[in-house]
PDB file of N, CA and C in Angstrom:
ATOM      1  N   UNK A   1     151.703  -3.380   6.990  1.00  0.00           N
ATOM      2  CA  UNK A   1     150.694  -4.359   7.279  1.00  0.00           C
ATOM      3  C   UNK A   1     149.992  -4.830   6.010  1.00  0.00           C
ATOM      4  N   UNK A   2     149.700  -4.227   4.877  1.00  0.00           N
ATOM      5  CA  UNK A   2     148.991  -4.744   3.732  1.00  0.00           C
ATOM      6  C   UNK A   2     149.523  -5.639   3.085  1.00  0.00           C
ATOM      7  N   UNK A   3     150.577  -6.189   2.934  1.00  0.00           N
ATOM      8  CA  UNK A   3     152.152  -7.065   2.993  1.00  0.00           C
ATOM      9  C   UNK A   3     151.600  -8.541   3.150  1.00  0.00           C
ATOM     10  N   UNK A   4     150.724  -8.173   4.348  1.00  0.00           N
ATOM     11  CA  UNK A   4     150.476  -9.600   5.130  1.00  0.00           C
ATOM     12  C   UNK A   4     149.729 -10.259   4.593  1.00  0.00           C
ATOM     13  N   UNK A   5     150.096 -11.794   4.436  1.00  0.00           N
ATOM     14  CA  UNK A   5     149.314 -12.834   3.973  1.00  0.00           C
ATOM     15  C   UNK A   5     147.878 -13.255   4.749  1.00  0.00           C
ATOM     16  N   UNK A   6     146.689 -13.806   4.302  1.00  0.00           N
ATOM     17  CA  UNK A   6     145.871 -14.185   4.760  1.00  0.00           C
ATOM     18  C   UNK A   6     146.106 -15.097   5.500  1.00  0.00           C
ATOM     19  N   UNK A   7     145.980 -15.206   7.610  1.00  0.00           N
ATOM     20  CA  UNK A   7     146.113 -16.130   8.188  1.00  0.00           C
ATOM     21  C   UNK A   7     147.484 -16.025   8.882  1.00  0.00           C
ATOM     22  N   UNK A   8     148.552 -14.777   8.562  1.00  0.00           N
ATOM     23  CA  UNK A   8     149.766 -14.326   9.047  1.00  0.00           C
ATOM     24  C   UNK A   8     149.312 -13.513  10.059  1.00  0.00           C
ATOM     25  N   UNK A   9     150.273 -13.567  11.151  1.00  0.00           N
ATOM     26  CA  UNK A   9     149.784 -13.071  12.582  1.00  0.00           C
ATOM     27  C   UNK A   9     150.746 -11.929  12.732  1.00  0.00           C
ATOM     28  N   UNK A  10     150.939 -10.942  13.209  1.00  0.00           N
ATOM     29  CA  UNK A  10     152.138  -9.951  13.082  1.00  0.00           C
ATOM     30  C   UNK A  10     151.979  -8.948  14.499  1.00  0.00           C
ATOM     31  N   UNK A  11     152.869  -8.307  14.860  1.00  0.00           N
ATOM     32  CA  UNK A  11     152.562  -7.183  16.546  1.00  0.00           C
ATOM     33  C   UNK A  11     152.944  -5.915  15.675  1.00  0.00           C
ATOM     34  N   UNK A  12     151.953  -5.285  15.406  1.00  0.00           N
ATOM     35  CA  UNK A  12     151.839  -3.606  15.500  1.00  0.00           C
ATOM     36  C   UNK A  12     153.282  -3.068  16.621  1.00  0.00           C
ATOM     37  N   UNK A  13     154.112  -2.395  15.360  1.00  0.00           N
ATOM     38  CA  UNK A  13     155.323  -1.703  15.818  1.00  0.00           C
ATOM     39  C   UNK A  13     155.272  -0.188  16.072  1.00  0.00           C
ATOM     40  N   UNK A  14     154.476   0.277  14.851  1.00  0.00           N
ATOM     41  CA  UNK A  14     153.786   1.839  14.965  1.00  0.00           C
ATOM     42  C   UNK A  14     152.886   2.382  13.963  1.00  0.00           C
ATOM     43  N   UNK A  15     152.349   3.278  14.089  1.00  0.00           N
ATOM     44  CA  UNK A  15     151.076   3.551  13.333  1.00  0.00           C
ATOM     45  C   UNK A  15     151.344   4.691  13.224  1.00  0.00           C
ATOM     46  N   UNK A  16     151.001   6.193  12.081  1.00  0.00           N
ATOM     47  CA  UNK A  16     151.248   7.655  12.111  1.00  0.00           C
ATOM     48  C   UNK A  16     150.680   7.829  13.158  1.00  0.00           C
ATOM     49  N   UNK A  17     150.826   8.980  14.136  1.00  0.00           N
ATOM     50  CA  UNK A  17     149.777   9.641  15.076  1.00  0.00           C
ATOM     51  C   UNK A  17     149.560  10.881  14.486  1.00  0.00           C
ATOM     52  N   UNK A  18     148.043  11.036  15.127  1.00  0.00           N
ATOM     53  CA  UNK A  18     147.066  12.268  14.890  1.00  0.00           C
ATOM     54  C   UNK A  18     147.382  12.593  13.508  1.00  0.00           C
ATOM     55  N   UNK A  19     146.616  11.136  12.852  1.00  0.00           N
ATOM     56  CA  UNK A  19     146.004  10.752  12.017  1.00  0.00           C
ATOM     57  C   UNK A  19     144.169  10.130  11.821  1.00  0.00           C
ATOM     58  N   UNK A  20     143.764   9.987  11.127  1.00  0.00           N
ATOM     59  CA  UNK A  20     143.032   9.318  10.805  1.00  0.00           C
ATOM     60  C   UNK A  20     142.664   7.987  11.161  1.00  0.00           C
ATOM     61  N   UNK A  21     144.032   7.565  10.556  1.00  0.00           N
ATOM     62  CA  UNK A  21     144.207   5.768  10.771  1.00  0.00           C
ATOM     63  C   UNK A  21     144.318   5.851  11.754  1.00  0.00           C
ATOM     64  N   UNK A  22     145.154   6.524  13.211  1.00  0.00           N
ATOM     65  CA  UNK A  22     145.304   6.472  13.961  1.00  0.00           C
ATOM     66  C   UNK A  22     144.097   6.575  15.026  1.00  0.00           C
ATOM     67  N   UNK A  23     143.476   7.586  14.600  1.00  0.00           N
ATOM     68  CA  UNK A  23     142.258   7.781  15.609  1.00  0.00           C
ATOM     69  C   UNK A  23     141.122   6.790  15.576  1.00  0.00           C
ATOM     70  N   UNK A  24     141.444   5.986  14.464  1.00  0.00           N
ATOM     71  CA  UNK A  24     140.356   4.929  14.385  1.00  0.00           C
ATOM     72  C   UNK A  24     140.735   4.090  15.010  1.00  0.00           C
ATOM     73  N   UNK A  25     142.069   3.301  14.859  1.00  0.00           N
ATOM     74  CA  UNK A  25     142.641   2.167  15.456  1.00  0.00           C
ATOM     75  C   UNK A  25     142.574   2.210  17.419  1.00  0.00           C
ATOM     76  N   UNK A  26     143.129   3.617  17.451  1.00  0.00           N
ATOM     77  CA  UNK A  26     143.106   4.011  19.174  1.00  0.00           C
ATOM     78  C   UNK A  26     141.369   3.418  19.641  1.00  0.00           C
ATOM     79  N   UNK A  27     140.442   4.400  18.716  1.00  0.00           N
ATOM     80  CA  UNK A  27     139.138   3.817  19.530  1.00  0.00           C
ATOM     81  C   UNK A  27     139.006   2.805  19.695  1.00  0.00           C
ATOM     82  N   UNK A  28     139.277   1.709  18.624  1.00  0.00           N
ATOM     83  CA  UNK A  28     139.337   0.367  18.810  1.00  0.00           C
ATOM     84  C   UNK A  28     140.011  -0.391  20.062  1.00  0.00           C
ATOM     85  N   UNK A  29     140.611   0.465  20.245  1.00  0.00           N
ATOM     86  CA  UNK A  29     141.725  -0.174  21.888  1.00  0.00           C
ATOM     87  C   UNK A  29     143.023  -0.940  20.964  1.00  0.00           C
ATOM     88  N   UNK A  30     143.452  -0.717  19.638  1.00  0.00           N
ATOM     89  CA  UNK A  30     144.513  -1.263  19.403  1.00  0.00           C
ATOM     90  C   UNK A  30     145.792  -0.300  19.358  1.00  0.00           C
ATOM     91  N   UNK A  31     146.658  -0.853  19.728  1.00  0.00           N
ATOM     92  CA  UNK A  31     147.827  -0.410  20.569  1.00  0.00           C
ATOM     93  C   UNK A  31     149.334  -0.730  19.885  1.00  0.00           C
ATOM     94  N   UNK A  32     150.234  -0.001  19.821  1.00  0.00           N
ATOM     95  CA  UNK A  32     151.222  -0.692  19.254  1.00  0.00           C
ATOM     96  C   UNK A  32     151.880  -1.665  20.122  1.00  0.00           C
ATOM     97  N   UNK A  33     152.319  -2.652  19.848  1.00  0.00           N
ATOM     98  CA  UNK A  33     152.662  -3.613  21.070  1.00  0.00           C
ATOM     99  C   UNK A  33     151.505  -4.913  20.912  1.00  0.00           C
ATOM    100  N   UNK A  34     150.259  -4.618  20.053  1.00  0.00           N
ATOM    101  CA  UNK A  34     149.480  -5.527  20.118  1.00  0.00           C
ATOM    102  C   UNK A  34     149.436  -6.449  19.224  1.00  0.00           C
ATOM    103  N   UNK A  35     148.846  -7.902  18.752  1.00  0.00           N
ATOM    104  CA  UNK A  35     148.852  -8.926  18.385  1.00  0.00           C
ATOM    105  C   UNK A  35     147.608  -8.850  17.063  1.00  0.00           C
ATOM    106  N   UNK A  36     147.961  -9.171  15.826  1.00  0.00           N
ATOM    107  CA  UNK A  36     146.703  -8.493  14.454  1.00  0.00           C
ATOM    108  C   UNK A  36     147.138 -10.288  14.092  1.00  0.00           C
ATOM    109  N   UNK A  37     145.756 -10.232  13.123  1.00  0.00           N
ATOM    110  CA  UNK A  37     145.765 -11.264  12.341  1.00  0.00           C
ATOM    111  C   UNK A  37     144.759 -10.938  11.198  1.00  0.00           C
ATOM    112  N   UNK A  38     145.600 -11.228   9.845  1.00  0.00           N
ATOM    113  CA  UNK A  38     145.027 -11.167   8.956  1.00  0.00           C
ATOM    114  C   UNK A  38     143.929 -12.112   8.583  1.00  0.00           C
ATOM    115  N   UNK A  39     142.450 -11.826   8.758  1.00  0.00           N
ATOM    116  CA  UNK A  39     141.354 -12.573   8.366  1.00  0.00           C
ATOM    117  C   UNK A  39     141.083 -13.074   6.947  1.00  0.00           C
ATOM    118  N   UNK A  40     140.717 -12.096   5.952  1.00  0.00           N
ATOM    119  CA  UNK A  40     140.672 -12.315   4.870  1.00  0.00           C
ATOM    120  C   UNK A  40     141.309 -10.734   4.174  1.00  0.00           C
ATOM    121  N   UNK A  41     141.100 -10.874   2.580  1.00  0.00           N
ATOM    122  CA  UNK A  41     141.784  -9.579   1.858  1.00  0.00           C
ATOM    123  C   UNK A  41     140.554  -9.655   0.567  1.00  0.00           C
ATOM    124  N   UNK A  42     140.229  -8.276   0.325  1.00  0.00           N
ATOM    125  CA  UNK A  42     138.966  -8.421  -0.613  1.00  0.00           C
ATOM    126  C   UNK A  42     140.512  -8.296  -2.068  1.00  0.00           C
ATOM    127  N   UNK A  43     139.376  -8.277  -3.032  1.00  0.00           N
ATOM    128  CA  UNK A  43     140.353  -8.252  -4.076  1.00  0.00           C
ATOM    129  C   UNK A  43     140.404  -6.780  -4.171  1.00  0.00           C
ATOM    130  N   UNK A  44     141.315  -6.766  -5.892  1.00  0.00           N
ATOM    131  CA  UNK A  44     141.326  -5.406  -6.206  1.00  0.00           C
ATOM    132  C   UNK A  44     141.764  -4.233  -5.411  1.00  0.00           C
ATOM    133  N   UNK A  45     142.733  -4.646  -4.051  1.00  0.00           N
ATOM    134  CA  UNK A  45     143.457  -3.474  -3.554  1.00  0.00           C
ATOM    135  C   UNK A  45     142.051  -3.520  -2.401  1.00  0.00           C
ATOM    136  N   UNK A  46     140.877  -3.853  -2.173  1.00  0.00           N
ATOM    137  CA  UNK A  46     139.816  -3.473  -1.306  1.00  0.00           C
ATOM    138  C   UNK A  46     140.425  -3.846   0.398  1.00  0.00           C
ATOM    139  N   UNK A  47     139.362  -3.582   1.352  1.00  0.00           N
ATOM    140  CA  UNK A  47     140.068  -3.573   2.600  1.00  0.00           C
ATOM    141  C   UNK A  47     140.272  -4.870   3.010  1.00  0.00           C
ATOM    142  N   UNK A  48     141.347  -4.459   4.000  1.00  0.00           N
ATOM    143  CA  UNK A  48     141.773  -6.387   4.661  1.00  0.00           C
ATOM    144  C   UNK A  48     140.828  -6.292   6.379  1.00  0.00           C
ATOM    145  N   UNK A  49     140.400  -7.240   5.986  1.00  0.00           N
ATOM    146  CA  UNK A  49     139.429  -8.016   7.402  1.00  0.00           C
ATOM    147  C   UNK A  49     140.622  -8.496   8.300  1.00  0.00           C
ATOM    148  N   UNK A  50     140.813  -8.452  10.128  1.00  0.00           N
ATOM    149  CA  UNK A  50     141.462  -8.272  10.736  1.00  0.00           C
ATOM    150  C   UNK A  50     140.724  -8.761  11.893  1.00  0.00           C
ATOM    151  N   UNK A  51     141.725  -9.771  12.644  1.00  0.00           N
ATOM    152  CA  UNK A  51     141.569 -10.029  14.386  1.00  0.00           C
ATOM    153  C   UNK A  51     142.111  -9.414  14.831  1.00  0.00           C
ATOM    154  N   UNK A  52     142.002  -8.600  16.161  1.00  0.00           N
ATOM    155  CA  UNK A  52     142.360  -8.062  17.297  1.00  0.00           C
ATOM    156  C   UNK A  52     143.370  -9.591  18.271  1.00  0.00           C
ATOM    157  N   UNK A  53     143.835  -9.399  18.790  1.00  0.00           N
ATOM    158  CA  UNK A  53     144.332  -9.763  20.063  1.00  0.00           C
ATOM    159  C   UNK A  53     142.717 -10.139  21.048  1.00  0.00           C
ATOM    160  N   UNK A  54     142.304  -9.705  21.033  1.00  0.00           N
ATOM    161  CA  UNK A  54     141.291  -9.573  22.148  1.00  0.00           C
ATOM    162  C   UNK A  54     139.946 -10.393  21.308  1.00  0.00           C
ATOM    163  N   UNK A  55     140.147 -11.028  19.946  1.00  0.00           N
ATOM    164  CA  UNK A  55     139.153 -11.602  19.640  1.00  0.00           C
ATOM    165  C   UNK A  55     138.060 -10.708  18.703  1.00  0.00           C
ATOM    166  N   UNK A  56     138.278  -9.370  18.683  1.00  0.00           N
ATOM    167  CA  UNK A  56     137.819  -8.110  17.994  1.00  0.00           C
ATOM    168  C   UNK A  56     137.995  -8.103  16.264  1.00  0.00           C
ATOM    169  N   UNK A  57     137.090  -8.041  15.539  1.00  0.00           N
ATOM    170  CA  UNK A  57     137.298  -8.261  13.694  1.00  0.00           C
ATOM    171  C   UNK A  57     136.980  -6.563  13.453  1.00  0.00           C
ATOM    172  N   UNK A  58     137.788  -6.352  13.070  1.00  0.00           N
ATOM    173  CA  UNK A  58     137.795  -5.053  11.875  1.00  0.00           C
ATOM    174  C   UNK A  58     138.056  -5.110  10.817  1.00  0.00           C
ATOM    175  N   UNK A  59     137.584  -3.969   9.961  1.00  0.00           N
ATOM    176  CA  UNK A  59     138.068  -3.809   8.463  1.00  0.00           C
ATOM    177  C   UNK A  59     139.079  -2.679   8.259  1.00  0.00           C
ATOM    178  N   UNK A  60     140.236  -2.432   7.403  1.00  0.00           N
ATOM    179  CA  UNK A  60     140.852  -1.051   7.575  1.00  0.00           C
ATOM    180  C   UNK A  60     141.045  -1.130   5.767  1.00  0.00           C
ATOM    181  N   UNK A  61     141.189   0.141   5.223  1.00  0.00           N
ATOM    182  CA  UNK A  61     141.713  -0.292   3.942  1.00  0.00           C
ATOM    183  C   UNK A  61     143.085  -0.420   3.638  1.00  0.00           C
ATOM    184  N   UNK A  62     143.104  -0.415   2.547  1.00  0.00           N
ATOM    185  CA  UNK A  62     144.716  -1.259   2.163  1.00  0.00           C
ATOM    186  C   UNK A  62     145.443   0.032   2.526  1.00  0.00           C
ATOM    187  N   UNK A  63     144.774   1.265   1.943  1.00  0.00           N
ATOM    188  CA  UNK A  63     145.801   2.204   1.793  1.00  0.00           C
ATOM    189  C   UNK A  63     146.281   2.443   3.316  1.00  0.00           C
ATOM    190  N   UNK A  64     145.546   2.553   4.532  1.00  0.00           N
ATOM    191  CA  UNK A  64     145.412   2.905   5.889  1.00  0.00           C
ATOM    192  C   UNK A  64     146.932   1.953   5.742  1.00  0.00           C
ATOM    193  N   UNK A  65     146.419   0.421   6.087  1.00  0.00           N
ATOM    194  CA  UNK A  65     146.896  -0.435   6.883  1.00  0.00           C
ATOM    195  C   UNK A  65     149.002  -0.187   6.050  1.00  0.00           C
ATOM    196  N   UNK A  66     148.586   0.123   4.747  1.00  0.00           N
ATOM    197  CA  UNK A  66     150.576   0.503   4.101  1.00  0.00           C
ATOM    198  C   UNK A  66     151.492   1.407   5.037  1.00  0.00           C
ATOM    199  N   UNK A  67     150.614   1.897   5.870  1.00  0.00           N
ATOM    200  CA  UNK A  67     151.082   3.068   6.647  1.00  0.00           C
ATOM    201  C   UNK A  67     151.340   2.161   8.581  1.00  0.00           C
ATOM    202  N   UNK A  68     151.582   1.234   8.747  1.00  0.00           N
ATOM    203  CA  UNK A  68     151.579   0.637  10.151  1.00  0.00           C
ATOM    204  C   UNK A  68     152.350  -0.390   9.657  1.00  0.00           C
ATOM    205  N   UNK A  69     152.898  -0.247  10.330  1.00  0.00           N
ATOM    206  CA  UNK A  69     154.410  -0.860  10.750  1.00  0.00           C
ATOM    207  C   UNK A  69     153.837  -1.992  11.469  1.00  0.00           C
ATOM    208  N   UNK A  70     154.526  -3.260  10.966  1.00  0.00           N
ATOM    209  CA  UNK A  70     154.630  -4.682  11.711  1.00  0.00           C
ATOM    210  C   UNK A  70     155.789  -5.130  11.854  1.00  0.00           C
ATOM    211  N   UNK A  71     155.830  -6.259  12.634  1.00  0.00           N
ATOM    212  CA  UNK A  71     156.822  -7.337  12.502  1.00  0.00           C
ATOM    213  C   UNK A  71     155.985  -8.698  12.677  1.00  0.00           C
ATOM    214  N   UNK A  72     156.314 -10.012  11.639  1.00  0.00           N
ATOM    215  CA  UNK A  72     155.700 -10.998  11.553  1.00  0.00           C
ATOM    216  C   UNK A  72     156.045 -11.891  13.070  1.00  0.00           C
ATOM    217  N   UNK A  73     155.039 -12.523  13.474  1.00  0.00           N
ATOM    218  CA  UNK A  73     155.551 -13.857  14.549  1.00  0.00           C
ATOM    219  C   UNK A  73     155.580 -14.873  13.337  1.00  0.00           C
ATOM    220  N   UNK A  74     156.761 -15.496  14.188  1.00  0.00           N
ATOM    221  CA  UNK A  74     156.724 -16.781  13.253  1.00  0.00           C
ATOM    222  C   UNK A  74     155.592 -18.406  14.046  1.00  0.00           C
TER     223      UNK A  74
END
């Protein structure tokens, strides 16, 4: 996922479990199977800003998001 361009839309394929990243993303209600969009990207490696499917903005950091598996929609 850190891959992704600002404004590229992509579906969560898989994420580590019983993880970290993982336990954060679950509370969130995001799901593999679900719909992300890259909002913005700070510089310097900092975290990427993120839409939910459901209209939901999060932040994750770069290092988290290297670890979740996408595939782009075109």
């Amino acid at each position: 996922m850190s891959r992704l361009k600002i404004g590229q839309k992509a579906v969560i394929d898989s994420f580590p479990e019983n993880s970290g990243e993982s336990l954060k993303l679950l509370s969130l209600g995001i799901l593999p199977g679900d719909e992300i969009e890259v909002t913005s990207k700070a510089l310097l490696f900092g975290p990427l800003s993120l839409k939910h499917c459901n209209d939901t903005f999060f932040a994750l950091r770069r290092s988290h998001a290297s670890k979740i598996f996408v595939r782009l929609i075109d």
